[in-house]
Protein backbone atom coordinates (compact mmCIF):
# COMPACT_ATOMS: atom_id res chain seq x y z
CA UNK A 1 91.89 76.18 228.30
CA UNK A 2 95.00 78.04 226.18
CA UNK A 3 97.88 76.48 225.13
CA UNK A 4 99.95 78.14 227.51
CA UNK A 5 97.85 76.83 230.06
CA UNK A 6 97.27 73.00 228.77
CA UNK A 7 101.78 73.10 228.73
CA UNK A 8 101.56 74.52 232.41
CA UNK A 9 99.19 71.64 233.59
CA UNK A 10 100.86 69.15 232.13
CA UNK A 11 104.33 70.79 233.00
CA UNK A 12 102.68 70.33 236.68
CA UNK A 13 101.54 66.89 236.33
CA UNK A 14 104.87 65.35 235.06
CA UNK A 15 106.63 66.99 238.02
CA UNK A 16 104.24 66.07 240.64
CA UNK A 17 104.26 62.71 239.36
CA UNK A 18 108.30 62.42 239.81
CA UNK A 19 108.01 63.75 242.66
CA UNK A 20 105.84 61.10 243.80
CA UNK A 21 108.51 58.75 242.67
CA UNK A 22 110.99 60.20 244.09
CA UNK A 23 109.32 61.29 247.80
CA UNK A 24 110.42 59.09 250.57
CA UNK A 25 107.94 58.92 253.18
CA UNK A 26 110.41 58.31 256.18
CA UNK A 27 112.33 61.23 255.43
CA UNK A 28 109.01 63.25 254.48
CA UNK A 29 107.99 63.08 258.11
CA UNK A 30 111.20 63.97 259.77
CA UNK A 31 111.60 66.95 257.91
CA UNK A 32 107.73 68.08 258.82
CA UNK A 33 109.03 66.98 262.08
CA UNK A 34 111.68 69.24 262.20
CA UNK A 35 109.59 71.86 260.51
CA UNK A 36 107.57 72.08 263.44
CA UNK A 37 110.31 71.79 266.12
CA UNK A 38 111.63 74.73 264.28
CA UNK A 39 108.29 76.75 264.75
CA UNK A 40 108.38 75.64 268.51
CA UNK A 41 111.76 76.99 268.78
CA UNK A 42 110.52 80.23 267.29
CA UNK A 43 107.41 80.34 269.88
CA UNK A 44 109.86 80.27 272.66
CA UNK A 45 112.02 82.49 271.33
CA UNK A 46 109.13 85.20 270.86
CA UNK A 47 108.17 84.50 274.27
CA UNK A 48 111.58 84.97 275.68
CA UNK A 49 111.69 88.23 273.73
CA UNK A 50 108.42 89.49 275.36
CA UNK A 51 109.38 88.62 278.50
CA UNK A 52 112.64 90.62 277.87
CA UNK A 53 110.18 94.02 277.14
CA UNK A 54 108.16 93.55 279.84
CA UNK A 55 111.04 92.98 282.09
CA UNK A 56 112.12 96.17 280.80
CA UNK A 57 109.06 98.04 281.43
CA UNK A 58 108.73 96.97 284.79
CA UNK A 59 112.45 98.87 285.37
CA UNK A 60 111.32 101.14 283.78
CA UNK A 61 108.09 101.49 286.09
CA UNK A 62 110.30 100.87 289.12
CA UNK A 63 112.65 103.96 288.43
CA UNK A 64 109.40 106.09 288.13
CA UNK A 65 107.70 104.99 291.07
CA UNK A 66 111.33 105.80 292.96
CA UNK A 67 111.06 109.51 291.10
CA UNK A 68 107.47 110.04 292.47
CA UNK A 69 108.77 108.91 295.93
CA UNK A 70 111.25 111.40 295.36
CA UNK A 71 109.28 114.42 294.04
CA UNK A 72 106.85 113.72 297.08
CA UNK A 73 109.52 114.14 299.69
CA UNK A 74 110.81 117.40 297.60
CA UNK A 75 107.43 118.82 297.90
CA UNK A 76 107.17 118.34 301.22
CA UNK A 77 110.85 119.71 302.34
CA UNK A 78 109.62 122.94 299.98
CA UNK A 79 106.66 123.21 301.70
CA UNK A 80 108.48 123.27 305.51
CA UNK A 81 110.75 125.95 303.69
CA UNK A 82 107.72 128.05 302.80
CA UNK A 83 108.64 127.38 299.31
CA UNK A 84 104.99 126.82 297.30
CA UNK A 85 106.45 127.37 294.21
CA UNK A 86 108.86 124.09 294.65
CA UNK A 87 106.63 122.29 296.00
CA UNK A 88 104.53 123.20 293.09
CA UNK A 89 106.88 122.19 290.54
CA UNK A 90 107.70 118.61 292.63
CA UNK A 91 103.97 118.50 292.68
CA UNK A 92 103.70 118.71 288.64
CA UNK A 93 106.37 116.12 287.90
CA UNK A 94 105.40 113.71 290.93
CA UNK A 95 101.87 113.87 288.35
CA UNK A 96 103.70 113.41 285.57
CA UNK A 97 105.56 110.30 286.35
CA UNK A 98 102.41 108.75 288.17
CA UNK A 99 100.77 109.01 284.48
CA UNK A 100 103.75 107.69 282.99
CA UNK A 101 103.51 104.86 285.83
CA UNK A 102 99.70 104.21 284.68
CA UNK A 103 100.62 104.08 281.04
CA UNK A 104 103.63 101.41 281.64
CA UNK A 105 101.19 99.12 284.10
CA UNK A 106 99.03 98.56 280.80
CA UNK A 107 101.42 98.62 278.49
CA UNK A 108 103.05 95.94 281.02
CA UNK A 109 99.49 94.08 280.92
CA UNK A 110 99.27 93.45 277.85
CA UNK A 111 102.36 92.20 277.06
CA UNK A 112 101.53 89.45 280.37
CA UNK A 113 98.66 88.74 278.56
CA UNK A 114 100.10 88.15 275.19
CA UNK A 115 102.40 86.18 276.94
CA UNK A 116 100.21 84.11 278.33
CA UNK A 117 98.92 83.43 274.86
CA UNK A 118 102.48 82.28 273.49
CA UNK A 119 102.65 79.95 276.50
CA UNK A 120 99.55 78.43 275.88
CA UNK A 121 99.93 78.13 272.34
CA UNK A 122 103.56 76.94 273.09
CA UNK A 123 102.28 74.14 275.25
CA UNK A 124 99.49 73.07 272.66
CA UNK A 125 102.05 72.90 270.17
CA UNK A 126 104.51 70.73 272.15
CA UNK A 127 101.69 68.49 272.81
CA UNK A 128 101.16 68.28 269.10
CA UNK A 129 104.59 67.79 268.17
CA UNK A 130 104.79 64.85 270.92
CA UNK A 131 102.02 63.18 269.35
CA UNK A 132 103.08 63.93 265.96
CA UNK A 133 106.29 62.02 266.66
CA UNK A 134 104.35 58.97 267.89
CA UNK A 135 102.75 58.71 265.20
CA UNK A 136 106.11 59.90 263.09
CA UNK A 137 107.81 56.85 264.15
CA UNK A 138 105.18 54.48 264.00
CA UNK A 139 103.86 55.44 260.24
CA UNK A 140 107.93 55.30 259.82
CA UNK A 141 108.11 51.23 261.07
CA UNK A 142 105.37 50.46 258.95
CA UNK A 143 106.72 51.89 256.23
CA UNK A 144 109.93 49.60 256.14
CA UNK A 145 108.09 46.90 257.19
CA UNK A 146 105.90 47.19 254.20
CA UNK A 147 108.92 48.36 252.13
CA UNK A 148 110.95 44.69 253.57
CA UNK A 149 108.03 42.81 253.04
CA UNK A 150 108.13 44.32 249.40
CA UNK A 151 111.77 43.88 248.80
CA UNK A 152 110.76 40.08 249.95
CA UNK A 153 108.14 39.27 247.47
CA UNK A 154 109.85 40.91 244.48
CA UNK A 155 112.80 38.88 244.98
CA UNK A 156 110.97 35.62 245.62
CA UNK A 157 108.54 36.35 242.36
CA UNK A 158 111.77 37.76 240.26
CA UNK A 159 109.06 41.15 239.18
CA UNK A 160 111.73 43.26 240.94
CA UNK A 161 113.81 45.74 238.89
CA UNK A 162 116.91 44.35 239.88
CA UNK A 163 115.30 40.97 239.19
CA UNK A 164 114.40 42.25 235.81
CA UNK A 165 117.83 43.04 234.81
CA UNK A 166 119.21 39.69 235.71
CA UNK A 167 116.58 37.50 233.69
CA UNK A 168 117.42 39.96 231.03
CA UNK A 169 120.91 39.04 231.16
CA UNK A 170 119.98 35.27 231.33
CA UNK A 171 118.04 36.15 228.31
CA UNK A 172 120.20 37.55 226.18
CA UNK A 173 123.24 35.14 227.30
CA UNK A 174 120.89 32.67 225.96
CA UNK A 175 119.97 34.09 222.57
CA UNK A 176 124.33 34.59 222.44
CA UNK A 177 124.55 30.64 223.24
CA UNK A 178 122.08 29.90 220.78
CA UNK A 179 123.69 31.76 218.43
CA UNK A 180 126.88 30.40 219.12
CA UNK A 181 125.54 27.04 218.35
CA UNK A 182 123.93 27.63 215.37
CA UNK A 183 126.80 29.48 214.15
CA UNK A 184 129.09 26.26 215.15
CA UNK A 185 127.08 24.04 213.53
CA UNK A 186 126.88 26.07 209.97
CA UNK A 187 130.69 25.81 210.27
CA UNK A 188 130.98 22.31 210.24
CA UNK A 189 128.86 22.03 208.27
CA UNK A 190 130.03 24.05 205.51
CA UNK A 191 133.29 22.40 206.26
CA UNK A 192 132.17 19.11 205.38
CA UNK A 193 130.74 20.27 202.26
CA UNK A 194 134.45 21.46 201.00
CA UNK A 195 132.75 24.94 200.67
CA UNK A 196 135.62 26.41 202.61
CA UNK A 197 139.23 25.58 201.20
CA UNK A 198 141.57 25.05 203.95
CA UNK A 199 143.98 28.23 204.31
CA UNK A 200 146.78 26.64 205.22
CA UNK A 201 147.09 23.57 202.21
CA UNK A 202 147.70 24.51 198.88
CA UNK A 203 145.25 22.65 197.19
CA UNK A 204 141.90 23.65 195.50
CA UNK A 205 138.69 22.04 195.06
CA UNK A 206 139.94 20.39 192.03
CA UNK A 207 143.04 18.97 193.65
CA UNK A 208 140.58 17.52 196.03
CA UNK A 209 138.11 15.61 193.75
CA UNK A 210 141.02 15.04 191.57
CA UNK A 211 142.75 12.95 195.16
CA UNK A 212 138.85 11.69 195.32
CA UNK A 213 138.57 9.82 192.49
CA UNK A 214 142.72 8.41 192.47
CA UNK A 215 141.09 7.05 196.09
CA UNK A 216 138.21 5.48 194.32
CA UNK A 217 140.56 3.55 191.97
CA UNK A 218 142.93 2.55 194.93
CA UNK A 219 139.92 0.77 196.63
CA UNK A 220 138.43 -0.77 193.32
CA UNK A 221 141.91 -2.43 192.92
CA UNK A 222 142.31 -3.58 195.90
CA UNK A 223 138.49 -4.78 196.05
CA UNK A 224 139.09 -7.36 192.96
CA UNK A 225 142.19 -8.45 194.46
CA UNK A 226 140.25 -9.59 197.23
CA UNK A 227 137.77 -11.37 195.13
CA UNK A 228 140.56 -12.85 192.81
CA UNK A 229 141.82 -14.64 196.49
CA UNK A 230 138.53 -15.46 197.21
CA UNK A 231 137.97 -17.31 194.07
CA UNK A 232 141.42 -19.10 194.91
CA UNK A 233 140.32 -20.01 198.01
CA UNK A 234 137.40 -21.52 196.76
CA UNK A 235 138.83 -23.79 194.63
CA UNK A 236 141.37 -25.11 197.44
CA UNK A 237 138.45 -25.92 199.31
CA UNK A 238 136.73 -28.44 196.95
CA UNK A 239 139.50 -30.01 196.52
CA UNK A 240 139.94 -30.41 200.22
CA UNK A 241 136.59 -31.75 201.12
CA UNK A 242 136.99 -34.36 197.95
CA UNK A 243 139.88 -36.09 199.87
CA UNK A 244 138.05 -35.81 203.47
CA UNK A 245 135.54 -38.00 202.21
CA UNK A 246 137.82 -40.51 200.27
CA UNK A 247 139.22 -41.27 203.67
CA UNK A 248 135.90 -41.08 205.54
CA UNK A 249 135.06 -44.16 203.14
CA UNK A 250 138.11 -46.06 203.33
CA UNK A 251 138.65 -46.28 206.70
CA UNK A 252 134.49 -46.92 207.59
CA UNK A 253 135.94 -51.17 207.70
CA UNK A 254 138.46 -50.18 210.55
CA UNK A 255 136.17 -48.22 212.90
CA UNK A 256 135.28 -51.47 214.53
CA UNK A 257 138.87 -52.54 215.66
CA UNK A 258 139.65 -48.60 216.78
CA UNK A 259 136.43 -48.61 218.95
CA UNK A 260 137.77 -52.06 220.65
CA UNK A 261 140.92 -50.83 221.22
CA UNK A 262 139.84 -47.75 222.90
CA UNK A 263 137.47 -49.44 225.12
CA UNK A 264 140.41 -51.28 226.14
CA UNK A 265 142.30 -48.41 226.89
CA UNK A 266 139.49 -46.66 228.89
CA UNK A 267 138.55 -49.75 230.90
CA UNK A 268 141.72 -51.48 233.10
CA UNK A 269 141.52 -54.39 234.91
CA UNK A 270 140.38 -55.04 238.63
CA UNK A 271 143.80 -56.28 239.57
CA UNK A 272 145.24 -52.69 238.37
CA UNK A 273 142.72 -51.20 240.80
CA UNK A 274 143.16 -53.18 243.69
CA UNK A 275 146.98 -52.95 243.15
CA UNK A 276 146.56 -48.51 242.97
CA UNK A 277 144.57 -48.72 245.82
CA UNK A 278 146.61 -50.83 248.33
CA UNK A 279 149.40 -48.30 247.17
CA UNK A 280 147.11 -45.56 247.87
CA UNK A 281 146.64 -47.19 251.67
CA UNK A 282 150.39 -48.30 252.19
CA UNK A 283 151.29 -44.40 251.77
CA UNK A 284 148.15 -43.48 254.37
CA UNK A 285 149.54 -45.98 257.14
CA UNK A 286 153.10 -44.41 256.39
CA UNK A 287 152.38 -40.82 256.89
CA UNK A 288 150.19 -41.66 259.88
């Protein structure tokens, strides 16, 4: 195989295989369909134009068959008149449109007979273009069913084209978020570091530890004034708790005479009680 010939091949192949792609079936079969309603319309118009010529011939025929009718009755007038050599000549032309006759009633026969032909073939292909549409219109519903039931399944297992595209997009929103984040992140955390001076204070990374370590001081000075109140504190509370227990000891001898007293506080005496409660029933009987 030449070169020229490999390139036409595969020249061929790539276009029959877009083709492919590209052929609809549905509309495939309604333009064969049409194709041959289009060669049935011809049929019929041949036969109509047949019929026409031999419609013509048969006038034609007609007007002859009147002439020989004609030429008969001149021959015999010119015979009656003793006139042989008319009725000759009548004779000779009544002949020569009885051959003409003769020649029209075949040429007249064959054109019934080829259109007989065109009607039969006419009629076969009507019957094939009937059944041709049967099946045109069934191969046509399974088709979309098929081509539903596809649509169906692509969408519900997301291997679709359109499908495609849209976890593509979810894809590649996804890498953006990501990279978003990540982004974000390096940010803050570059921020933190003091890698990034702030644009819009006038200080530099010096000025900055330099405020660092004047902090650092601040809270060591106020850290040993804490501890210098703490050790104050401290002190106040020894001497405190030497004092509590001075008294605790001195008044151990009068705990006795405190715990009679308040015994004698907690506890009255029954005629206190008896007096509280016929109080209690004198203001019953009243409000009764």
């Amino acid at each position: 195989m030449g070169i020229l010939s490999r390139a036409s091949y595969v020249v061929r192949s790539k276009v029959n295989a877009i083709l492919n792609r590209a052929e609809d079936p549905t509309e495939t079969l309604d333009y064969s369909y049409e194709q041959m309603r289009d060669e049935l319309q011809e049929v019929k118009q041949g036969i109509a134009d047949l019929t026409t010529q031999k419609k013509r011939l048969e006038i034609q025929k007609r007007r002859l068959e009147e002439n020989v009718e004609k030429h008969n009755e001149q021959a015999r007038e010119a015979v009656q008149q003793d006139r042989e050599d008319l009725a000759r000549r009548a004779l000779e032309k009544k002949k020569s449109k009885m051959n003409q006759i003769d020649d029209l009633e075949g040429q007249i026969a064959d054109l019934q007979n080829t259109q007989d032909q065109l009607v039969d073939k006419k009629d076969e292909l009507q019957n094939r273009i009937d059944e041709f549409k049967t099946k045109k219109e069934t191969m046509k519903a399974r088709y979309e069913a098929a081509e539903a039931s596809t649509r169906v399944s692509e969408a519900m297992t997301g291997v679709g084209d359109e499908m495609e595209d849209v976890g593509r997009s979810i894809e590649r929103a996804e890498e953006r978020t990501e990279e978003m984040e990540a982004r974000s992140q390096a940010m803050d955390e570059l921020e933190a570091s003091g890698a990034f001076e702030d644009a819009l204070s006038d200080e530099d990374a010096i000025d900055r530890e330099l405020e660092g370590g004047r902090t650092d001081r601040e809270v060591d000075a106020e850290l040993e004034t804490l501890k210098a109140e703490f050790g104050k504190a401290d002190a106040d509370g020894e001497g405190a708790t030497e004092t509590a227990d001075a008294a605790a000891e001195s008044g151990s001898a009068t705990e006795p005479d405190a715990d009679a007293a308040e015994a004698a506080d907690v506890e009255p005496s029954d005629e206190e009680v008896e007096a509280e409660l016929e109080e209690l029933r004198s203001e019953e009987e009243n409000d009764n």
